[in-house]
PDB file of N, CA and C in Angstrom:
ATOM      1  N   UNK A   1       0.838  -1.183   0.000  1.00  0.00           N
ATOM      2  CA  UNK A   1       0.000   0.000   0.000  1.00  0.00           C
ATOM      3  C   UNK A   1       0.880   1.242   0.000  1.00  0.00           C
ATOM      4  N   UNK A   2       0.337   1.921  -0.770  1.00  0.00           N
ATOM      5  CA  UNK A   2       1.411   3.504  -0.635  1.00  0.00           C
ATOM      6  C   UNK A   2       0.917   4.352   0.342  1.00  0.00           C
ATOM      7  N   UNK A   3       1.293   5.408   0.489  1.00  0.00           N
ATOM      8  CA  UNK A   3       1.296   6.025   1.820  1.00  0.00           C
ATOM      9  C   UNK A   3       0.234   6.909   2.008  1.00  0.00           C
ATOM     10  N   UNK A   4      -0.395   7.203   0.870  1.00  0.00           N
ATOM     11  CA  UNK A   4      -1.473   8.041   0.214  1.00  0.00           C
ATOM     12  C   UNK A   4      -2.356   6.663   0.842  1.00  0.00           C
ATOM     13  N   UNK A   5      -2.315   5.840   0.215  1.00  0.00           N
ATOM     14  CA  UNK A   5      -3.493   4.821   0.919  1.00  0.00           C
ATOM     15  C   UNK A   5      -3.526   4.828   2.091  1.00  0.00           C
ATOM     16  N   UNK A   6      -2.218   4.496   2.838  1.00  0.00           N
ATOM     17  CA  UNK A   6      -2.369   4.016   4.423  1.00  0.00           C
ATOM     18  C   UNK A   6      -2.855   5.377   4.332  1.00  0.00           C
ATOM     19  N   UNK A   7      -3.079   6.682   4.419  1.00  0.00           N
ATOM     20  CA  UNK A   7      -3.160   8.111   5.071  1.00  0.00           C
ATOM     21  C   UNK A   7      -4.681   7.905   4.599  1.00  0.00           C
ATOM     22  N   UNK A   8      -5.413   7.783   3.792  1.00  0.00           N
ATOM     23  CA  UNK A   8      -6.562   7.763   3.738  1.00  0.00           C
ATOM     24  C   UNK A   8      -7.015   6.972   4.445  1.00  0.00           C
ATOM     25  N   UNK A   9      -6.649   5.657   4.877  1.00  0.00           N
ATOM     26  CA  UNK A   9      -7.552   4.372   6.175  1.00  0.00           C
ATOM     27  C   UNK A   9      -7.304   5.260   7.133  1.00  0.00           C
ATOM     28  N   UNK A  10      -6.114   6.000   7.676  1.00  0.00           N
ATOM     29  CA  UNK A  10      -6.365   6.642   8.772  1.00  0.00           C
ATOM     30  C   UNK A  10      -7.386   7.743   9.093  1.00  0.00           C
ATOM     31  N   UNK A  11      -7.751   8.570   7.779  1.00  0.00           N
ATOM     32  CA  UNK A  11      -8.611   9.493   8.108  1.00  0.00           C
ATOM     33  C   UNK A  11      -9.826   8.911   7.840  1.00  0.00           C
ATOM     34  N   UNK A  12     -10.004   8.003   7.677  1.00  0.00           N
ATOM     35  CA  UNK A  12     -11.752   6.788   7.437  1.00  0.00           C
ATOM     36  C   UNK A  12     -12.049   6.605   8.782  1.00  0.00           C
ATOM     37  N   UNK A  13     -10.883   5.632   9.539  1.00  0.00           N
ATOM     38  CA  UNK A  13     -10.707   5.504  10.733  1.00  0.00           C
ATOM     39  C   UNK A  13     -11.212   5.932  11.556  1.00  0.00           C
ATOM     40  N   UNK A  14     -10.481   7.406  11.345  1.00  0.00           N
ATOM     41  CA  UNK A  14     -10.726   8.810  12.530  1.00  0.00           C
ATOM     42  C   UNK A  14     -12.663   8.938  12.140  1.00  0.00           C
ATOM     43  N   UNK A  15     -13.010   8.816  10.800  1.00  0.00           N
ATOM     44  CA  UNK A  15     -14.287   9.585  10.584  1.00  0.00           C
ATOM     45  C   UNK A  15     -15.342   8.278  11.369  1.00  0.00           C
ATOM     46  N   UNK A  16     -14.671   7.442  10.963  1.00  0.00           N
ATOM     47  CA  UNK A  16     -15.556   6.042  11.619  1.00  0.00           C
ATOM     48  C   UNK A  16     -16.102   6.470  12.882  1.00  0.00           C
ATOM     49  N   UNK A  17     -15.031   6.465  13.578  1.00  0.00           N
ATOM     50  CA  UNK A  17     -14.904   6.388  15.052  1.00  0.00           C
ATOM     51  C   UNK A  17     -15.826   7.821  15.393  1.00  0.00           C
ATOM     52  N   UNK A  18     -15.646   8.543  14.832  1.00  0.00           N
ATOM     53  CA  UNK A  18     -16.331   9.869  15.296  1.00  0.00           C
ATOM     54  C   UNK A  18     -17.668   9.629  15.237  1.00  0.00           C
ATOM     55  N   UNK A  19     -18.133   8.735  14.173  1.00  0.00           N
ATOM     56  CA  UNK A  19     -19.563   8.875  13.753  1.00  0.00           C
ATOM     57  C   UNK A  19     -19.820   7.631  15.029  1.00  0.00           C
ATOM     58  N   UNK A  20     -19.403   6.990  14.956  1.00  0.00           N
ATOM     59  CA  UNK A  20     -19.476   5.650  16.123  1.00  0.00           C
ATOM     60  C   UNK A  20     -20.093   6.193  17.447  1.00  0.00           C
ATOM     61  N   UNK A  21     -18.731   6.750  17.824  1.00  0.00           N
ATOM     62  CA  UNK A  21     -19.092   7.300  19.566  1.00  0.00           C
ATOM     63  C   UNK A  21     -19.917   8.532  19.545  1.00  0.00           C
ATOM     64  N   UNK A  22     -20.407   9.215  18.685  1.00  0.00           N
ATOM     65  CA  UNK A  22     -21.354  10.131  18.231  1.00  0.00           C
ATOM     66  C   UNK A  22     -22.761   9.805  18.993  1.00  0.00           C
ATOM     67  N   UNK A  23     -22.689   8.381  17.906  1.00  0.00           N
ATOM     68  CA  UNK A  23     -24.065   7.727  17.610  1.00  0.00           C
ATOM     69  C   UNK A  23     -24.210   6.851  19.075  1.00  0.00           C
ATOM     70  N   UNK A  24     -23.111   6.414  19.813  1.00  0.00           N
ATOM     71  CA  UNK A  24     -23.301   5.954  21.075  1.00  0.00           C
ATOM     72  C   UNK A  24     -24.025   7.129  22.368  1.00  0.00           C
ATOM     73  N   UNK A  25     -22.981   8.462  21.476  1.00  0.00           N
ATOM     74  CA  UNK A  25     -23.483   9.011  23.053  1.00  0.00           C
ATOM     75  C   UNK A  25     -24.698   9.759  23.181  1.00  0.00           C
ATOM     76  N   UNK A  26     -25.170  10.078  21.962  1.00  0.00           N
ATOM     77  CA  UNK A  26     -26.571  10.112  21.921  1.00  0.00           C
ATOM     78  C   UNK A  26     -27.463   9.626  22.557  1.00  0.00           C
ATOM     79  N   UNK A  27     -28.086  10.332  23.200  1.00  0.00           N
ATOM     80  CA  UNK A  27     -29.152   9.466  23.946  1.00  0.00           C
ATOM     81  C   UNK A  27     -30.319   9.281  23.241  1.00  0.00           C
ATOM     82  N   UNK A  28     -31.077   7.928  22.978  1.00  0.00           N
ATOM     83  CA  UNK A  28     -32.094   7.658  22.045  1.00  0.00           C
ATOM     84  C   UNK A  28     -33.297   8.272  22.704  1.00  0.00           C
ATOM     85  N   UNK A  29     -34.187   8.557  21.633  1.00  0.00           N
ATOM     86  CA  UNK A  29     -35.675   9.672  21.970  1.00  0.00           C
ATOM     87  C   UNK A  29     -36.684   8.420  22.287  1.00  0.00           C
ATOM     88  N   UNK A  30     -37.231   8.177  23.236  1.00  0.00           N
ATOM     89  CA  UNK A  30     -38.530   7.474  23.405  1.00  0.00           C
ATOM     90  C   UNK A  30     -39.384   7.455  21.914  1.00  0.00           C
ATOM     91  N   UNK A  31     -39.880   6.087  21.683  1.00  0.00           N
ATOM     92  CA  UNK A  31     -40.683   5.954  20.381  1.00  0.00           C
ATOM     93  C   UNK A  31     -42.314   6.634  20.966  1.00  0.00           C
ATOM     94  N   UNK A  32     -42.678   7.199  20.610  1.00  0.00           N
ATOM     95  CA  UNK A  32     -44.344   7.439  21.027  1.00  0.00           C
ATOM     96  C   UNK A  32     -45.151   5.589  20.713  1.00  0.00           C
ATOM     97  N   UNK A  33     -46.279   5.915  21.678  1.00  0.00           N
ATOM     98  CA  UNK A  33     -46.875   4.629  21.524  1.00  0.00           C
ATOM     99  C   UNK A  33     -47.913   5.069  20.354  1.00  0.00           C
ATOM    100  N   UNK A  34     -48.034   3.744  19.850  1.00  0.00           N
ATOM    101  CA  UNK A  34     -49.164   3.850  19.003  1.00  0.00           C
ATOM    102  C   UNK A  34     -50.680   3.456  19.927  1.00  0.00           C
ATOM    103  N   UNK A  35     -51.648   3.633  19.340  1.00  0.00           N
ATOM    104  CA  UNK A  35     -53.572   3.030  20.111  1.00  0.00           C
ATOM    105  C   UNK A  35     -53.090   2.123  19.306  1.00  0.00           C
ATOM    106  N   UNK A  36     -53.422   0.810  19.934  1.00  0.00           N
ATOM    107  CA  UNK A  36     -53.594  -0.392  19.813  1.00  0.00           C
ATOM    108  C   UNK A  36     -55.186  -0.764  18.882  1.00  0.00           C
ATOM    109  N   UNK A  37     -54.770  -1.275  17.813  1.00  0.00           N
ATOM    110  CA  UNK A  37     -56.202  -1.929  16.804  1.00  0.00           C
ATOM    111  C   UNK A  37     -56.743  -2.892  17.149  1.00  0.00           C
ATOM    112  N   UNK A  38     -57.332  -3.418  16.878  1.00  0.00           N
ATOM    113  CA  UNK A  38     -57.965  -4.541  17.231  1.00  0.00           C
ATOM    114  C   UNK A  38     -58.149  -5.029  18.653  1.00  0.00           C
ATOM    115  N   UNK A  39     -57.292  -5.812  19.065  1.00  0.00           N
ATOM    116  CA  UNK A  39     -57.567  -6.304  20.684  1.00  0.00           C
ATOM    117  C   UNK A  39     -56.866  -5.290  21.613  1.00  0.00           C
ATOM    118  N   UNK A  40     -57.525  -4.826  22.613  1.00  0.00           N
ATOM    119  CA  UNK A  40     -57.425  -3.801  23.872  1.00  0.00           C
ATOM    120  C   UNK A  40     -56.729  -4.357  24.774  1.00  0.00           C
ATOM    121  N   UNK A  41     -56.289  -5.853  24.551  1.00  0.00           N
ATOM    122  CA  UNK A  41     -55.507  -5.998  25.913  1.00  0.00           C
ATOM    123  C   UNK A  41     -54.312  -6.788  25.342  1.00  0.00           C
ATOM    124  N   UNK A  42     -53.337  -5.834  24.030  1.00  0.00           N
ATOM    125  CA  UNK A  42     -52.499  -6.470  23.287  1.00  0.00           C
ATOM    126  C   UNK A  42     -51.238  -6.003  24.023  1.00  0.00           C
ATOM    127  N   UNK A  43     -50.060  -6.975  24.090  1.00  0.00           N
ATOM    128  CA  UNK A  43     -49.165  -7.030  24.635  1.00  0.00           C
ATOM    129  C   UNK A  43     -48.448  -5.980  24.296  1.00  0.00           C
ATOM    130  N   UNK A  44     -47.461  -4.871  25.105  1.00  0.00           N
ATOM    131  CA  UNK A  44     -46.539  -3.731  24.648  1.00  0.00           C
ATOM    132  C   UNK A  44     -45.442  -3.942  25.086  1.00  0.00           C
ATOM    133  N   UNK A  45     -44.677  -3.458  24.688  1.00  0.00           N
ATOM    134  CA  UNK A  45     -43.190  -3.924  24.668  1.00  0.00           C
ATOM    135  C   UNK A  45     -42.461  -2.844  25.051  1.00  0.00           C
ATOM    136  N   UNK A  46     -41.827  -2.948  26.453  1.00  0.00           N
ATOM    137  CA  UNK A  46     -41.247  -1.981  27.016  1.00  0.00           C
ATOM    138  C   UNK A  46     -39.556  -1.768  27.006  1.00  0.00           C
ATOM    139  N   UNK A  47     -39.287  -0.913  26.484  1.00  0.00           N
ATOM    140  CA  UNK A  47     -37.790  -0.996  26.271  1.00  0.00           C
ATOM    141  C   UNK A  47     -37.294  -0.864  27.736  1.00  0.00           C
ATOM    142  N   UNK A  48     -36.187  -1.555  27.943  1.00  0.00           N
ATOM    143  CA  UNK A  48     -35.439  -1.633  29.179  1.00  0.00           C
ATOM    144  C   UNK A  48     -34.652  -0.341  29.646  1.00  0.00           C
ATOM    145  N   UNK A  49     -34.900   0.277  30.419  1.00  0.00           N
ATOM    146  CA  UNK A  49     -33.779   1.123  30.697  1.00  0.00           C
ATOM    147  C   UNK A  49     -31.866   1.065  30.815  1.00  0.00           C
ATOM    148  N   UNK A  50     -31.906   2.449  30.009  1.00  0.00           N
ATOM    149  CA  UNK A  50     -30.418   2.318  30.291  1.00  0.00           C
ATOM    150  C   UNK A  50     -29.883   3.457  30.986  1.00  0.00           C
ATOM    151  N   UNK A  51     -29.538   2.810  32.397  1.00  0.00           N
ATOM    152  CA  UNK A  51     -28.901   3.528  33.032  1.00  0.00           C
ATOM    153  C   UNK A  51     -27.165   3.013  33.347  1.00  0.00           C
ATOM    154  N   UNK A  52     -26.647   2.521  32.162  1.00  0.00           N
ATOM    155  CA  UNK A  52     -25.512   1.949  32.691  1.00  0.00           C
ATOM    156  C   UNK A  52     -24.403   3.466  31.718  1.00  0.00           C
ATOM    157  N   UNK A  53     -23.226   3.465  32.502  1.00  0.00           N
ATOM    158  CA  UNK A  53     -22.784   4.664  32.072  1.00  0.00           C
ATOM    159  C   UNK A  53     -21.728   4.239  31.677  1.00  0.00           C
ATOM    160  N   UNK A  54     -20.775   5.306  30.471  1.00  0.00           N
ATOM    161  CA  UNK A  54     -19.530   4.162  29.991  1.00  0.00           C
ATOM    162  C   UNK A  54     -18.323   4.002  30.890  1.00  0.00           C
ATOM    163  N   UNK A  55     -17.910   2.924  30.530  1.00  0.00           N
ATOM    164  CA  UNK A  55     -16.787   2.594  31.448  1.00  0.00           C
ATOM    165  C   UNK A  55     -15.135   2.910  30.293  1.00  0.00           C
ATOM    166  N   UNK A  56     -14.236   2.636  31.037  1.00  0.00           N
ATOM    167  CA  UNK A  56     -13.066   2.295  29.966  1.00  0.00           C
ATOM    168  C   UNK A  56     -12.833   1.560  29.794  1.00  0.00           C
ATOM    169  N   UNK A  57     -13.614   0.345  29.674  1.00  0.00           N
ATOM    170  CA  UNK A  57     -13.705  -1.153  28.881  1.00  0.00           C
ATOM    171  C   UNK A  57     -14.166  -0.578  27.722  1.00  0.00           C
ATOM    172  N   UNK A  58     -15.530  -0.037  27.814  1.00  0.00           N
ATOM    173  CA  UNK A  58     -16.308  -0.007  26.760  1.00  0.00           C
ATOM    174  C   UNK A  58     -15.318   0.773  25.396  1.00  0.00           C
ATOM    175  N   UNK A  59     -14.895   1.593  26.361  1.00  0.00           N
ATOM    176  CA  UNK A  59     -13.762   2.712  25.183  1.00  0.00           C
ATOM    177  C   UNK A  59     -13.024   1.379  24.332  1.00  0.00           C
ATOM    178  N   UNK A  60     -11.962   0.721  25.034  1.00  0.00           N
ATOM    179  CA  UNK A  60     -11.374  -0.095  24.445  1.00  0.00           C
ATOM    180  C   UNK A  60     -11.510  -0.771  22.989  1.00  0.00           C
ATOM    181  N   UNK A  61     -13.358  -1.244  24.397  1.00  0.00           N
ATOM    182  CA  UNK A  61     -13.742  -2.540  23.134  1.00  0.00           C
ATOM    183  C   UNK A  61     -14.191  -1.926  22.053  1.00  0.00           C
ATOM    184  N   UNK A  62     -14.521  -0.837  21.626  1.00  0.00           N
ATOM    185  CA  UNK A  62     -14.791   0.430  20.834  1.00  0.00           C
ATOM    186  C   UNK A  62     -14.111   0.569  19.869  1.00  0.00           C
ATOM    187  N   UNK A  63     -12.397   0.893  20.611  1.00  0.00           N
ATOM    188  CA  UNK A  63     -11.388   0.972  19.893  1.00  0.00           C
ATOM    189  C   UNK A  63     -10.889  -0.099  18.974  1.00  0.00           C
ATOM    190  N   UNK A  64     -11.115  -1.533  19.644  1.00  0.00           N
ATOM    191  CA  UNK A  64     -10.673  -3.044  19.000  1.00  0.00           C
ATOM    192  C   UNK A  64     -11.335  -3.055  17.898  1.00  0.00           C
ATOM    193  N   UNK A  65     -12.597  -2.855  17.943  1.00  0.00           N
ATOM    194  CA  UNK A  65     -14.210  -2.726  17.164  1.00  0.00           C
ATOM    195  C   UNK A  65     -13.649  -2.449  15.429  1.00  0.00           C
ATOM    196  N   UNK A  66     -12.982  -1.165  16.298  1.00  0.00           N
ATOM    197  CA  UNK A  66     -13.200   0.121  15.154  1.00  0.00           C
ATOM    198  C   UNK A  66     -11.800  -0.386  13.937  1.00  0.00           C
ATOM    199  N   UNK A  67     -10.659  -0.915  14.467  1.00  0.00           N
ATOM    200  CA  UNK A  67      -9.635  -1.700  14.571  1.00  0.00           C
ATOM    201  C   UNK A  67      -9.799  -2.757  13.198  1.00  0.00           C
ATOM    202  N   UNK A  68     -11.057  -3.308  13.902  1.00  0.00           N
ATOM    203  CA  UNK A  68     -11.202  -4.951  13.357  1.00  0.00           C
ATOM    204  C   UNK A  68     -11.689  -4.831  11.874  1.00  0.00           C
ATOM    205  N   UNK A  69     -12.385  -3.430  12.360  1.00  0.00           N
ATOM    206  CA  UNK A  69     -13.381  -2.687  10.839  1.00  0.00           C
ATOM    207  C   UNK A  69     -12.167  -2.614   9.676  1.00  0.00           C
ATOM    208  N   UNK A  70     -11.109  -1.641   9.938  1.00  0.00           N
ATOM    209  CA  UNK A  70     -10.304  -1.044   9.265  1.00  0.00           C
ATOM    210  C   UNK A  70      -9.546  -2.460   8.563  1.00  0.00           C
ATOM    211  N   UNK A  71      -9.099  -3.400   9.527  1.00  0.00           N
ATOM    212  CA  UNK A  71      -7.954  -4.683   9.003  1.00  0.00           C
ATOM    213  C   UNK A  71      -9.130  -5.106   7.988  1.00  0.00           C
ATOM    214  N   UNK A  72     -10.439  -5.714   8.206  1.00  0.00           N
ATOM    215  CA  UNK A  72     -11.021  -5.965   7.361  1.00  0.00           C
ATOM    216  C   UNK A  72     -11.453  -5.459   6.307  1.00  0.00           C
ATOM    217  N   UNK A  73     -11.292  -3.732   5.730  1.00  0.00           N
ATOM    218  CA  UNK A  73     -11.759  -3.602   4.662  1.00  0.00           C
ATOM    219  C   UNK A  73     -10.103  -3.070   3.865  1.00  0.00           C
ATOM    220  N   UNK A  74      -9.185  -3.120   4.465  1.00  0.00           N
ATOM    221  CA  UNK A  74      -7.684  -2.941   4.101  1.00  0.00           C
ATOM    222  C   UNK A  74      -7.595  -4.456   3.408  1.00  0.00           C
ATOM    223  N   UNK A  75      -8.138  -5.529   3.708  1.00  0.00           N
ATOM    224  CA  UNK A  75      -7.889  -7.472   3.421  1.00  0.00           C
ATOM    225  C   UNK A  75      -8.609  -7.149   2.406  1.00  0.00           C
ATOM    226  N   UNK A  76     -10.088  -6.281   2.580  1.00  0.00           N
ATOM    227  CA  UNK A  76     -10.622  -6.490   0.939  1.00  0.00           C
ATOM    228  C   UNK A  76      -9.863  -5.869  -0.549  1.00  0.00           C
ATOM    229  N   UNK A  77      -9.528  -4.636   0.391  1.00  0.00           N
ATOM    230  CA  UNK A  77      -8.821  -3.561  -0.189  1.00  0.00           C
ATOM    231  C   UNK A  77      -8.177  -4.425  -1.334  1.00  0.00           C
ATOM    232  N   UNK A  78      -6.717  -5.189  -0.828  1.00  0.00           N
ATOM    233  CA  UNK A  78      -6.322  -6.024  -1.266  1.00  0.00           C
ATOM    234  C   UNK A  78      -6.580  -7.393  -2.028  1.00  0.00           C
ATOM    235  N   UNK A  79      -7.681  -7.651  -1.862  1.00  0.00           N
ATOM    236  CA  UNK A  79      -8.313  -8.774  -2.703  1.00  0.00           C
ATOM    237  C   UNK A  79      -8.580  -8.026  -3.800  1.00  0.00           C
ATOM    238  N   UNK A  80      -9.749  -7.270  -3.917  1.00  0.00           N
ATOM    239  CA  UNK A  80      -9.593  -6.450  -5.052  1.00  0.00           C
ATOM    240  C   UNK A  80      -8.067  -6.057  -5.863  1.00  0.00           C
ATOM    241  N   UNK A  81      -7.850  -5.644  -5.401  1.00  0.00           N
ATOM    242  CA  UNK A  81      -6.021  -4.834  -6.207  1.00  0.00           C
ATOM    243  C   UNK A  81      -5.963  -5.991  -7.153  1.00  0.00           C
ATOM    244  N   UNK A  82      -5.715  -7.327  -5.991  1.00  0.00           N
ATOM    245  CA  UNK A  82      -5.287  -8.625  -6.870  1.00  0.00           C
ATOM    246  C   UNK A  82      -6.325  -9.030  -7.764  1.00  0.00           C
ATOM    247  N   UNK A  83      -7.512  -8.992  -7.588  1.00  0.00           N
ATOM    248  CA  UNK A  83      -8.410  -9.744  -8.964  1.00  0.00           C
ATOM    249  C   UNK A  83      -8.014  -8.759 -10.041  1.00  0.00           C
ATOM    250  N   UNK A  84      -8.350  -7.414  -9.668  1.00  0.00           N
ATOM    251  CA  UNK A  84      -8.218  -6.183 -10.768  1.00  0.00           C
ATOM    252  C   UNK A  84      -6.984  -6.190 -11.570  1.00  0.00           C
ATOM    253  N   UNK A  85      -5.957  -6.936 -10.790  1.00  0.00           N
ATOM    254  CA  UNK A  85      -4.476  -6.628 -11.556  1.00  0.00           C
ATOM    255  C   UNK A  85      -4.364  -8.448 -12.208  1.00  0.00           C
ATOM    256  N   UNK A  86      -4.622  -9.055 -11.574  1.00  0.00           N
ATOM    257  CA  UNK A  86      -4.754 -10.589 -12.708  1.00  0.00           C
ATOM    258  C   UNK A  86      -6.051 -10.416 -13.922  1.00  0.00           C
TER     259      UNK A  86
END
């Protein structure tokens, strides 16, 4: 890979990760309920609360995550090159 490549996975990387922990630390908006059709005593489905707060595991495993993303589309990267160039 030339250096122009590796420098572009790094700034993918960086954009990954931004959009990642973005989208983590967001806190999700309650869905509104819908009126129930037909039967009045239909089962609802209550999302669980989250009150768990991040730790520096979570960072890590985040980081490994984000990691595992990059080796894997750098392996495709390379599969391609090779079909394209045979």
């Amino acid at each position: 890979m030339t250096l122009k490549t590796e420098s572009n996975y790094d700034t993918f990387r960086d954009c990954l990760s931004g959009l990642v922990i973005h989208r983590l630390a967001t806190p999700r908006k309650p869905q509104k309920r819908r009126d129930t059709k037909g039967r009045k005593k239909a089962i609802g489905y209550v999302e669980a609360p989250r009150d768990r707060s991040p730790t520096d595991n979570d960072a890590e495993e985040l980081a490994k995550f984000i990691e595992v993303c990059m080796i894997v589309l750098k392996l495709c990267a390379r599969f391609a090159e090779e079909i394209i160039s045979t």
